[in-house]
Protein backbone atom coordinates (compact mmCIF):
# COMPACT_ATOMS: atom_id res chain seq x y z
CA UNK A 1 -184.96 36.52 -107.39
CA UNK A 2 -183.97 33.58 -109.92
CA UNK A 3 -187.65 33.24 -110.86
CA UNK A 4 -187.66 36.98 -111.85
CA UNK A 5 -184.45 37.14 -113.53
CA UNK A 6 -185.38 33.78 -115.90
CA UNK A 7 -188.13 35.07 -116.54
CA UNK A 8 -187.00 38.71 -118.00
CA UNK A 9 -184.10 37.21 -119.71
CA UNK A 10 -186.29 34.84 -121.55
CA UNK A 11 -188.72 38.07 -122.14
CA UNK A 12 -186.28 39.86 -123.48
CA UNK A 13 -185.06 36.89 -126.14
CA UNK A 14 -188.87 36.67 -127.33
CA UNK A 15 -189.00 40.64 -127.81
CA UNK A 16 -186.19 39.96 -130.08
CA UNK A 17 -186.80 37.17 -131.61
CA UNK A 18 -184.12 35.41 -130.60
CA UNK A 19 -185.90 32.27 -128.82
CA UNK A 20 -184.71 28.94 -129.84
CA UNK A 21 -185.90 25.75 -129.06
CA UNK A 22 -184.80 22.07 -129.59
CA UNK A 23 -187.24 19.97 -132.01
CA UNK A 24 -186.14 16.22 -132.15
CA UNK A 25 -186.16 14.49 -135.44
CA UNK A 26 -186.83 10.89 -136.42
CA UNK A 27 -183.90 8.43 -138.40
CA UNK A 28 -186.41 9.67 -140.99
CA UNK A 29 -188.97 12.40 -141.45
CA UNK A 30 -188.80 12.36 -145.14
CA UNK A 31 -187.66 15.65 -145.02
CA UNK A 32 -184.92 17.36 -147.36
CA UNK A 33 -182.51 18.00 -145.12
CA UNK A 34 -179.66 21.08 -146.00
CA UNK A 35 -179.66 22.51 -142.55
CA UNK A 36 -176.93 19.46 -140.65
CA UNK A 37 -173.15 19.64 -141.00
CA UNK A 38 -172.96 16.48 -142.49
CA UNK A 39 -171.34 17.58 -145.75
CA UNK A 40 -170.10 14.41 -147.47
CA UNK A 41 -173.07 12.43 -146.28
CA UNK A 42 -171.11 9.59 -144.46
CA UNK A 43 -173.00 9.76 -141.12
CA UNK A 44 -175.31 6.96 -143.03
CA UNK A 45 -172.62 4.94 -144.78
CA UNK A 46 -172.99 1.54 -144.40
CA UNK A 47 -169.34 1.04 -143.86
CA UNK A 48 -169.36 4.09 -141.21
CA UNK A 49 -172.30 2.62 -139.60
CA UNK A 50 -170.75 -0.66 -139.64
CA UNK A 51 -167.66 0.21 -137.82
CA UNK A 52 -169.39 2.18 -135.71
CA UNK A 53 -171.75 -1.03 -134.23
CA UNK A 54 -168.90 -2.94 -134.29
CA UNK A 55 -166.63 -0.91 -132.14
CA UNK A 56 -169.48 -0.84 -130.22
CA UNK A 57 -169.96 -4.69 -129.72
CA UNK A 58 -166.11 -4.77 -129.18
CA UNK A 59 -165.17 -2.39 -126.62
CA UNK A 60 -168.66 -0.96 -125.02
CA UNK A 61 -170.45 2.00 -125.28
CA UNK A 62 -167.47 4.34 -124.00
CA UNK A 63 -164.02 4.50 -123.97
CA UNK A 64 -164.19 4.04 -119.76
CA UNK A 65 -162.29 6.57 -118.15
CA UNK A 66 -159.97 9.83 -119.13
CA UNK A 67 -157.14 8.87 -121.92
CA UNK A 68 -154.49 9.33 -119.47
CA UNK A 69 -156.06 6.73 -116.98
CA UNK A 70 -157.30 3.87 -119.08
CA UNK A 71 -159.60 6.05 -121.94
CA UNK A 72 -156.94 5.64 -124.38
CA UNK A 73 -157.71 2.74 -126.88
CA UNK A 74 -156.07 1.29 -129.61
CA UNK A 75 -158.75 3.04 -132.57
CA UNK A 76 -157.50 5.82 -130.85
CA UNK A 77 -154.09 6.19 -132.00
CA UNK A 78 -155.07 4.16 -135.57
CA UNK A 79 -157.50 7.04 -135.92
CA UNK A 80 -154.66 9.64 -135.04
CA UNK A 81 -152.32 8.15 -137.42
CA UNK A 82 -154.70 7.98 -140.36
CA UNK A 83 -155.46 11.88 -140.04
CA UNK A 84 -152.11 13.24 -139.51
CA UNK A 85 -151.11 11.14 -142.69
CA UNK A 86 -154.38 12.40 -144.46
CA UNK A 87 -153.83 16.00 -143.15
CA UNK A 88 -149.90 15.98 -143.81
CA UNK A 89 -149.23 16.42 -140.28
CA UNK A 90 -146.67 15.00 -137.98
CA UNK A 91 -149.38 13.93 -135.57
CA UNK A 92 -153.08 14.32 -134.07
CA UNK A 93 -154.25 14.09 -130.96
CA UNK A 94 -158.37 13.27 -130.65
CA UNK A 95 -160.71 14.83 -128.35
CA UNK A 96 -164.53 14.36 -127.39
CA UNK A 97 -165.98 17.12 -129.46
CA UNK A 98 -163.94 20.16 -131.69
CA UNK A 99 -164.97 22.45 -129.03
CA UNK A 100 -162.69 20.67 -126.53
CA UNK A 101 -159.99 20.57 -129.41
CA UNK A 102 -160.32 24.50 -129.36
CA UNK A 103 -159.74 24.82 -126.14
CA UNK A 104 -157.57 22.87 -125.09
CA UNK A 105 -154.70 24.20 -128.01
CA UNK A 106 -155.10 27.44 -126.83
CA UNK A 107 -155.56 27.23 -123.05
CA UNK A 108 -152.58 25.03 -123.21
CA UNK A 109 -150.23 27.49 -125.31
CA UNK A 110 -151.60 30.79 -123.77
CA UNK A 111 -151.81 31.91 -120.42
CA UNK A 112 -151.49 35.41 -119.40
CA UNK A 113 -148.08 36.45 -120.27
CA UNK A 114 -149.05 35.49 -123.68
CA UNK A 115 -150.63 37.38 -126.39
CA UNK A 116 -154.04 36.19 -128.84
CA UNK A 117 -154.30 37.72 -132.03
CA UNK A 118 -157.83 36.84 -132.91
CA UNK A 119 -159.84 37.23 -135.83
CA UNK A 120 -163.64 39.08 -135.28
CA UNK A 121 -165.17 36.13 -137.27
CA UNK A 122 -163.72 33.24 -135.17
CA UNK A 123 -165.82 30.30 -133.80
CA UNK A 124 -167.34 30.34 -130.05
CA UNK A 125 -165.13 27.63 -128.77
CA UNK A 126 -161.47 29.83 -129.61
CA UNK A 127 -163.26 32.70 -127.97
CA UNK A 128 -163.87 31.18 -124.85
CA UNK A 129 -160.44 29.16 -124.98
CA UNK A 130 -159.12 32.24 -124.99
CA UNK A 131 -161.25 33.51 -122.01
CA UNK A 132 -160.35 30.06 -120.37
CA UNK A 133 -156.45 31.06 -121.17
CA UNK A 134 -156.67 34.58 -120.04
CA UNK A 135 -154.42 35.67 -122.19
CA UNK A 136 -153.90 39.40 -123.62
CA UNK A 137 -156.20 39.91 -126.65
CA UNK A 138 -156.54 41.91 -129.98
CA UNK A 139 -159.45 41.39 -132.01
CA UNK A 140 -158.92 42.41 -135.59
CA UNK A 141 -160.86 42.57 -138.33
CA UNK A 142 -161.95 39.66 -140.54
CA UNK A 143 -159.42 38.66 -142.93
CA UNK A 144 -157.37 41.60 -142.33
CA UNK A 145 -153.54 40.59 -142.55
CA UNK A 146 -152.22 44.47 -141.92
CA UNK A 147 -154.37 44.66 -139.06
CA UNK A 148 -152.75 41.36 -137.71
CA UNK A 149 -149.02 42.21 -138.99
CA UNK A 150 -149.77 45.98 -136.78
CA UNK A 151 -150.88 43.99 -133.73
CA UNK A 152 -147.78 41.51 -133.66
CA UNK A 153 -145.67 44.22 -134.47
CA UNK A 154 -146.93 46.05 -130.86
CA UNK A 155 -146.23 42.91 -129.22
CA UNK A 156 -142.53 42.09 -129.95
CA UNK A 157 -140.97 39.43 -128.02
CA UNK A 158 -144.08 38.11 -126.40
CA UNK A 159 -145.26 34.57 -126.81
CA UNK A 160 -148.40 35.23 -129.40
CA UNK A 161 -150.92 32.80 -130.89
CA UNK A 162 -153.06 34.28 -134.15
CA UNK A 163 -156.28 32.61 -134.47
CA UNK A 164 -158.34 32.33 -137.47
CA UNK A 165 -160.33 29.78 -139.67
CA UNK A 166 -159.98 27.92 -142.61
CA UNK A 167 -163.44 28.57 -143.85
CA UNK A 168 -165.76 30.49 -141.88
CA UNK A 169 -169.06 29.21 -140.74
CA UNK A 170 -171.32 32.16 -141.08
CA UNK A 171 -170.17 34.33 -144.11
CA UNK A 172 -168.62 31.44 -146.07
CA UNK A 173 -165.54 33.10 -146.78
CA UNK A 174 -161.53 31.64 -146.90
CA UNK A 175 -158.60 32.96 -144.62
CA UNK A 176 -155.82 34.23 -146.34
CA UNK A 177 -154.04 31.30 -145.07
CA UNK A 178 -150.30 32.13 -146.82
CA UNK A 179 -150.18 35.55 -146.13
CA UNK A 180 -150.96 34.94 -142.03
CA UNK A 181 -148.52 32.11 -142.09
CA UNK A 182 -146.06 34.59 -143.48
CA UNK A 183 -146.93 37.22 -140.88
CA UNK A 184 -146.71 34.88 -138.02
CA UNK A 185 -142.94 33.90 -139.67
CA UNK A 186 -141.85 37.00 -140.02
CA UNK A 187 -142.99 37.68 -135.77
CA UNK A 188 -142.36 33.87 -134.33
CA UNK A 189 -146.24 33.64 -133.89
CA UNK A 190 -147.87 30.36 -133.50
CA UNK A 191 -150.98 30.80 -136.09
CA UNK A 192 -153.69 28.15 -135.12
CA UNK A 193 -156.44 27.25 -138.08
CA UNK A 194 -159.59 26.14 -137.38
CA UNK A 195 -160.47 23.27 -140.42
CA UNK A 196 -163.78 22.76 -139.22
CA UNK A 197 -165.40 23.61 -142.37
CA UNK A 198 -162.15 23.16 -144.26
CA UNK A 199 -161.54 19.27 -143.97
CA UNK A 200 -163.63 17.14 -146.41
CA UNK A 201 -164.99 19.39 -148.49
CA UNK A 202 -161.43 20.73 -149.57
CA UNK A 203 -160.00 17.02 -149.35
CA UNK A 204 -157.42 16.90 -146.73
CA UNK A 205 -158.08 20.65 -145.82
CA UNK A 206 -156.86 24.40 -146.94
CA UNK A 207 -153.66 24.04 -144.73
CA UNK A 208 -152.93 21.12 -146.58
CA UNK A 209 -153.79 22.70 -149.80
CA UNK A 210 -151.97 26.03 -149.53
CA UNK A 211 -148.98 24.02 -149.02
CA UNK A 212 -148.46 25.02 -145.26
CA UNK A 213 -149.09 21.62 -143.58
CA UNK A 214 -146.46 20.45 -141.53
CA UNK A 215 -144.98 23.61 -141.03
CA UNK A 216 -144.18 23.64 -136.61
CA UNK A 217 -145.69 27.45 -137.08
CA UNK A 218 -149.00 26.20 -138.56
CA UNK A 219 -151.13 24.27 -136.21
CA UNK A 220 -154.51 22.63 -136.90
CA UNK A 221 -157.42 21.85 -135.40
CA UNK A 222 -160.27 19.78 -137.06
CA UNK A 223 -163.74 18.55 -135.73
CA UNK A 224 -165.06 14.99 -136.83
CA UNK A 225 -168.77 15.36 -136.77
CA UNK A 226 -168.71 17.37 -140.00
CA UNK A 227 -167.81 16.08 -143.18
CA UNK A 228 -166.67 12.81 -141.02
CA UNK A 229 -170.31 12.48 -140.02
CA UNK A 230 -168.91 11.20 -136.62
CA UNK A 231 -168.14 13.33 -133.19
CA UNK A 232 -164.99 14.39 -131.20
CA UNK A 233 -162.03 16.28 -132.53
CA UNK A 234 -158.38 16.92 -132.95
CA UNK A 235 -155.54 19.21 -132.83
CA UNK A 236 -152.56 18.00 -135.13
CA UNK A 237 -149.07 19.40 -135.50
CA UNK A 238 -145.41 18.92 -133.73
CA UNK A 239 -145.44 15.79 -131.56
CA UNK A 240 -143.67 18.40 -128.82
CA UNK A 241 -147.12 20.48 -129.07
CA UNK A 242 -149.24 17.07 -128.89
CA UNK A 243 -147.27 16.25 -125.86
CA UNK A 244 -147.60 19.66 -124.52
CA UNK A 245 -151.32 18.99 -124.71
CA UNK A 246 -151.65 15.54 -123.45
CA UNK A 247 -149.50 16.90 -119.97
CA UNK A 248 -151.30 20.36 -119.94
CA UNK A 249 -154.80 20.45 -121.87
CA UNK A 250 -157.61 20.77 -118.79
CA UNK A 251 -160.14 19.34 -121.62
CA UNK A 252 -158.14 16.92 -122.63
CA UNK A 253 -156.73 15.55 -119.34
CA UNK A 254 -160.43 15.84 -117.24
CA UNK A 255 -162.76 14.23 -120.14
CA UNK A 256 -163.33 11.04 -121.00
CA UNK A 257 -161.81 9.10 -124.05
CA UNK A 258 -163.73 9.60 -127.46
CA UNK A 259 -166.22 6.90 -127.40
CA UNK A 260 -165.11 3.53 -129.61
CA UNK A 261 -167.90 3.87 -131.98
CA UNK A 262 -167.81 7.51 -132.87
CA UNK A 263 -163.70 6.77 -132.95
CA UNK A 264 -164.48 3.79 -135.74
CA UNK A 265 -167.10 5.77 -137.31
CA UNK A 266 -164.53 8.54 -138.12
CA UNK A 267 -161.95 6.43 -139.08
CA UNK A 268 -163.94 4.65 -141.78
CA UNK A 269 -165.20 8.08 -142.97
CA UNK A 270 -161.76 9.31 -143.32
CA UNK A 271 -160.95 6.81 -145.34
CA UNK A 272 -163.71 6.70 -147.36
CA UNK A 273 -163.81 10.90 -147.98
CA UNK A 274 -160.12 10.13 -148.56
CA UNK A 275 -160.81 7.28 -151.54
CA UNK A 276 -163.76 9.31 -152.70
CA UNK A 277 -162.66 13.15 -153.84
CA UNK A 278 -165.61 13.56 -156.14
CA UNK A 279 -168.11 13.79 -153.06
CA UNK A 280 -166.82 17.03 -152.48
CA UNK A 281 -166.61 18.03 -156.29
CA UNK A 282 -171.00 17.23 -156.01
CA UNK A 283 -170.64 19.94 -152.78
CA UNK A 284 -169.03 22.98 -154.87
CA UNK A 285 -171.53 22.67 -157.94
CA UNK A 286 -174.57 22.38 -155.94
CA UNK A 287 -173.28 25.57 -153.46
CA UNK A 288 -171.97 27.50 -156.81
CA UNK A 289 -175.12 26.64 -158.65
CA UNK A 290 -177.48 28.24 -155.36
CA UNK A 291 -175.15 30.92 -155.06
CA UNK A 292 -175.82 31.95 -158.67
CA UNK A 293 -179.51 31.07 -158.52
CA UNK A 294 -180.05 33.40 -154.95
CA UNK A 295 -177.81 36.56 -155.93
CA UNK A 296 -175.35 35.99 -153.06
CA UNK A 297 -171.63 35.34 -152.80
CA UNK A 298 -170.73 31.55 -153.39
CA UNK A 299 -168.85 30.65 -149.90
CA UNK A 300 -165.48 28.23 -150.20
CA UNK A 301 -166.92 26.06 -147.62
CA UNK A 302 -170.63 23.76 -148.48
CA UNK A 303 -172.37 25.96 -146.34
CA UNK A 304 -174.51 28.75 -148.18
CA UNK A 305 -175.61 31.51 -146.17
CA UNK A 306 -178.91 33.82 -147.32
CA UNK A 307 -179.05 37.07 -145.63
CA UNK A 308 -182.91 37.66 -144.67
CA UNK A 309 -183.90 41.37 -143.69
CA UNK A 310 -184.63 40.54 -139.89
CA UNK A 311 -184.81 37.94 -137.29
CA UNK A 312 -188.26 37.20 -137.33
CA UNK A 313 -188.13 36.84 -141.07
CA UNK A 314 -185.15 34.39 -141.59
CA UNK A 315 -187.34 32.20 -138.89
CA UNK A 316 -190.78 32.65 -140.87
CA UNK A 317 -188.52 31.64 -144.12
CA UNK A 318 -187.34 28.70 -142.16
CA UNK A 319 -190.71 27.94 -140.95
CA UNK A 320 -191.90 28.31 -144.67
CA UNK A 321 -189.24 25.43 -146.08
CA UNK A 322 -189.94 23.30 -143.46
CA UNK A 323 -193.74 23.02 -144.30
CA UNK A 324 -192.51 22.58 -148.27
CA UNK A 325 -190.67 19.48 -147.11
CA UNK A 326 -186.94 21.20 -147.13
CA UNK A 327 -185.25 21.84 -143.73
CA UNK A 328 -182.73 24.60 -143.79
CA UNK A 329 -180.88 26.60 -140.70
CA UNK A 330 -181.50 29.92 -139.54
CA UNK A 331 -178.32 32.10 -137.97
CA UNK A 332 -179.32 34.71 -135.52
CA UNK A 333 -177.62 37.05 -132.91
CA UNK A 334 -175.69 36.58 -131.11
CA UNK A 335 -174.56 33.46 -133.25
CA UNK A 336 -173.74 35.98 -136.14
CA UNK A 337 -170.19 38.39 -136.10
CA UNK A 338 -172.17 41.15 -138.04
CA UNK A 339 -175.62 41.03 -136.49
CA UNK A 340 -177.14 40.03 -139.54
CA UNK A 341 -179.68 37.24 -139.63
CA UNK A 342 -179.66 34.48 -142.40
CA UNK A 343 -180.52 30.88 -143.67
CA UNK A 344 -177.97 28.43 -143.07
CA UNK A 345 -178.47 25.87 -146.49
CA UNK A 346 -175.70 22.95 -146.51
CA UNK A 347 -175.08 21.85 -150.32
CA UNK A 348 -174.55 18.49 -148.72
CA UNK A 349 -173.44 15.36 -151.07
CA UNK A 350 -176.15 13.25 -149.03
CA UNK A 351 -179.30 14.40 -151.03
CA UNK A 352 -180.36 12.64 -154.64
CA UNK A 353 -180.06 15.46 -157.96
CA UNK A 354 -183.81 15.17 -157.68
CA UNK A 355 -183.90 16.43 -154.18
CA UNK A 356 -181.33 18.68 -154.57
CA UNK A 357 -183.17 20.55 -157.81
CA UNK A 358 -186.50 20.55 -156.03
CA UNK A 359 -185.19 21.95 -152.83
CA UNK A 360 -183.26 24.35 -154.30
CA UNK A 361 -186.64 25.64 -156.13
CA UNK A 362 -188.74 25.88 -153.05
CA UNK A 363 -186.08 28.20 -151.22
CA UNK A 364 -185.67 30.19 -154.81
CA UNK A 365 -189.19 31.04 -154.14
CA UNK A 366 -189.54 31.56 -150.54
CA UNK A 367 -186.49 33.51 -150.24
CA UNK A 368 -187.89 35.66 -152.45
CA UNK A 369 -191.40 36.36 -151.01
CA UNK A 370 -189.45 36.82 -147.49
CA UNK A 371 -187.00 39.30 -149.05
C-alpha cells in the first residue's frame, strides 16, 4: 500500500514537473553562483571562517545539550547582545535555524483562543507555526493593510498576532511596515516581521529603518544563514516576550543549542556587515541594473525573481545557465504564493564585476530564448 502510494505521488510530481532533486556541490566548481542566500558574501570571510574554526577548537563541534540544560554558551548571549544592539532591539534570543525562530514566536504567543492575521505571501515556517499554534486564522491578501485593519476589526478583544515580512522571498516586494504597525496600534495586535531577507542587505533591517524598532508591538524575527552567511536564528523584542519564549517555545526548549562555530561565524559577520554598509550598496546596483536589463520589477530585497512561462521551462532555463557556467534558482509550485514559476538570481556582493557582467549576459540571453 506504501509502495503504491510513493510511487503515484512521485508520478504525479514528474507529470508536473515539479520533481526536485538534491545535487551536491564542491568548496569550488568554478561556477558563478547567484542562486545561494548568501547575500553579503561573508560565508567565505576569512575572519568568519576564522571564528568559526576557532569556536570550533574551543568548545567542540556542538553546543552539547538543549540551552536550558547546559546548550547555553557564553557566544551565545555575546551573539544576542551584538544583534539586539545592531537591530535596535531590547534583546534576541538565538535558535538552530530561522525556521525554529518562526515557530517558536508564534506557537508561543498563539494558541487557540488567539487570532493570526496572516499575509498570503508569508514564508513556510509562519504557516506551519501557525498550524503548530492552532490558532484562528485569516489569510489576507498580500500587502493589503484594509484587508488586515477589516479582519482585526471582526476580532475585537481577542489576543491577535499579524504576520507578514519585511521583504518577501518570491516576488521581491516590501511590507508596508508603518501602516501595519499603525493598524496593529490602533487594535492592540502583536505584528511579527519576518527580516529574513530584510537584515543585511537593508543594514540593520526595514524595522529598524522605518523607525519601528523597539516598539513592544513590533516583534522581529531574523535568520543568520543569509546575509550572515552562518545558520540558526532569532526572535528579538521585549525581554518579557524573550522570557515568554525561553519558558514556553517547544523549538526552543526541545533543540539543541546553536552550534559554537555557526554562533562565532555569525557574530563576526554581524560585525563585519555592520562596519561594512557599502556591501549592500554593490547588492542594490547589481539587482537594479538586472531588473532594468530583464524587463521585470526591481525587488527591495537582493533576490531577483524572472517569471518563466511554465515549470518545465524555468527548469530548462536553469539547466541552460548552469551549462554556461552561471548557477541560478528555479521557484516552482507549491514553493510559489501565485503559482507562477520563475528563476531565483541573488545579486550577491560575493561575485567579482567581471563575473557579475558576464553572468548577467548569459541569463539576458537565455531568458530570452526561454521566454
Amino acid at each position: 500500500m506504501w509502495d503504491d502510494w510513493i510511487a503515484d505521488a512521485a508520478a504525479t510530481r514528474e507529470g508536473a514537473g515539479l520533481t526536485r532533486t538534491l545535487k551536491p556541490r564542491g568548496p569550488d566548481d568554478g561556477v558563478i553562483d547567484l542562486a545561494g542566500n548568501d547575500y553579503l558574501g561573508l560565508s567565505g570571510h576569512p575572519d568568519v571562517r576564522r571564528a568559526a574554526a576557532e569556536a570550533a577548537m574551543l568548545w567542540g563541534g556542538g553546543a552539547g545539550a538543549s540551552r536550558l540544560v547546559t546548550g547555553t554558551l557564553t557566544l551565545h548571549g555575546d551573539l544576542e547582545e551584538e544583534l539586539a544592539d545592531w537591530l535596535g532591539q531590547p534583546g534576541a534570543l538565538t535558535f538552530s535555524t530561522g525556521y525554529h525562530a518562526n515557530l517558536s514566536i508564534v506557537s508561543a504567543l498563539a494558541d487557540r483562543t488567539a487570532h493570526v492575521v496572516s499575509d498570503a505571501h508569508i514564508h513556510a515556517s509562519l504557516i506551519d507555526a501557525v498550524r503548530l499554534s492552532r490558532a484562528q486564522l485569516t489569510v489576507v491578501p498580500h500587502n493589503d493593510v484594509a484587508a488586515v485593519r477589516a479582519a482585526l476589526a471582526a476580532q475585537p478583544g481577542v489576543r491577535t498576532l499579524v504576520l507578514a515580512e519585511s521583504v518577501y522571498s518570491v516576488l521581491g516586494d516590501e511590507a508596508p511596515l508603518t501602516e501595519l504597525a499603525e493598524v496593529c496600534a490602533e487594535h492592540g495586535a502583536l505584528l511579527v516581521v519576518d527580516e529574513a531577507h530584510g537584515v543585511g542587505v537593508h543594514g540593520p533591517g526595514l524595522v529598524h529603518r522605518r523607525g519601528l524598532a523597539g516598539r513592544p508591538d513590533v516583534l522581529v524575527t531574523a535568520t543568520l544563514s543569509k546575509s550572515l552567511g552562518s545558520q540558526g536564528g532569532a526572535v528579538l523584542g521585549p525581554r518579557s516576550v524573550l522570557d515568554h519564549l525561553v519558558n514556553t517555545a517547544r523549538p526552543f526548549i526541545f533543540d539543541t543549542g546553536l552550534a559554537p562555530a555557526a554562533t562565532a561565524a555569525a557574530l563576526a559577520a554581524a560585525q563585519i556587515a555592520r562596519s561594512h554598509p557599502h556591501l549592500a550598496d554593490i547588492i542594490r546596483f547589481r539587482v537594479i541594473g538586472l531588473a532594468r536589463t530583464l524587463g521585470v520589477p526591481a525587488p527591495a530585497g537582493a533576490v531577483l525573481s524572472v517569471p518563466m512561462p511554465s515549470p518545465e521551462g524555468a527548469v530548462a532555463a536553469q539547466a541552460a545557465l548552469l551549462t554556461e557556467g552561471v548557477r541560478v534558482g528555479c521557484f516552482r509550485p507549491p514553493s510559489v504564493p501565485d503559482g507562477v514559476s520563475r528563476l531565483r538570481v541573488t545579486a550577491g556582493a560575493s561575485v567579482t564585476d567581471e563575473e557579475w557582467d558576464r553572468a548577467a549576459k548569459v541569463i539576458e540571453t537565455i531568458v530570452g530564448e526561454v521566454r
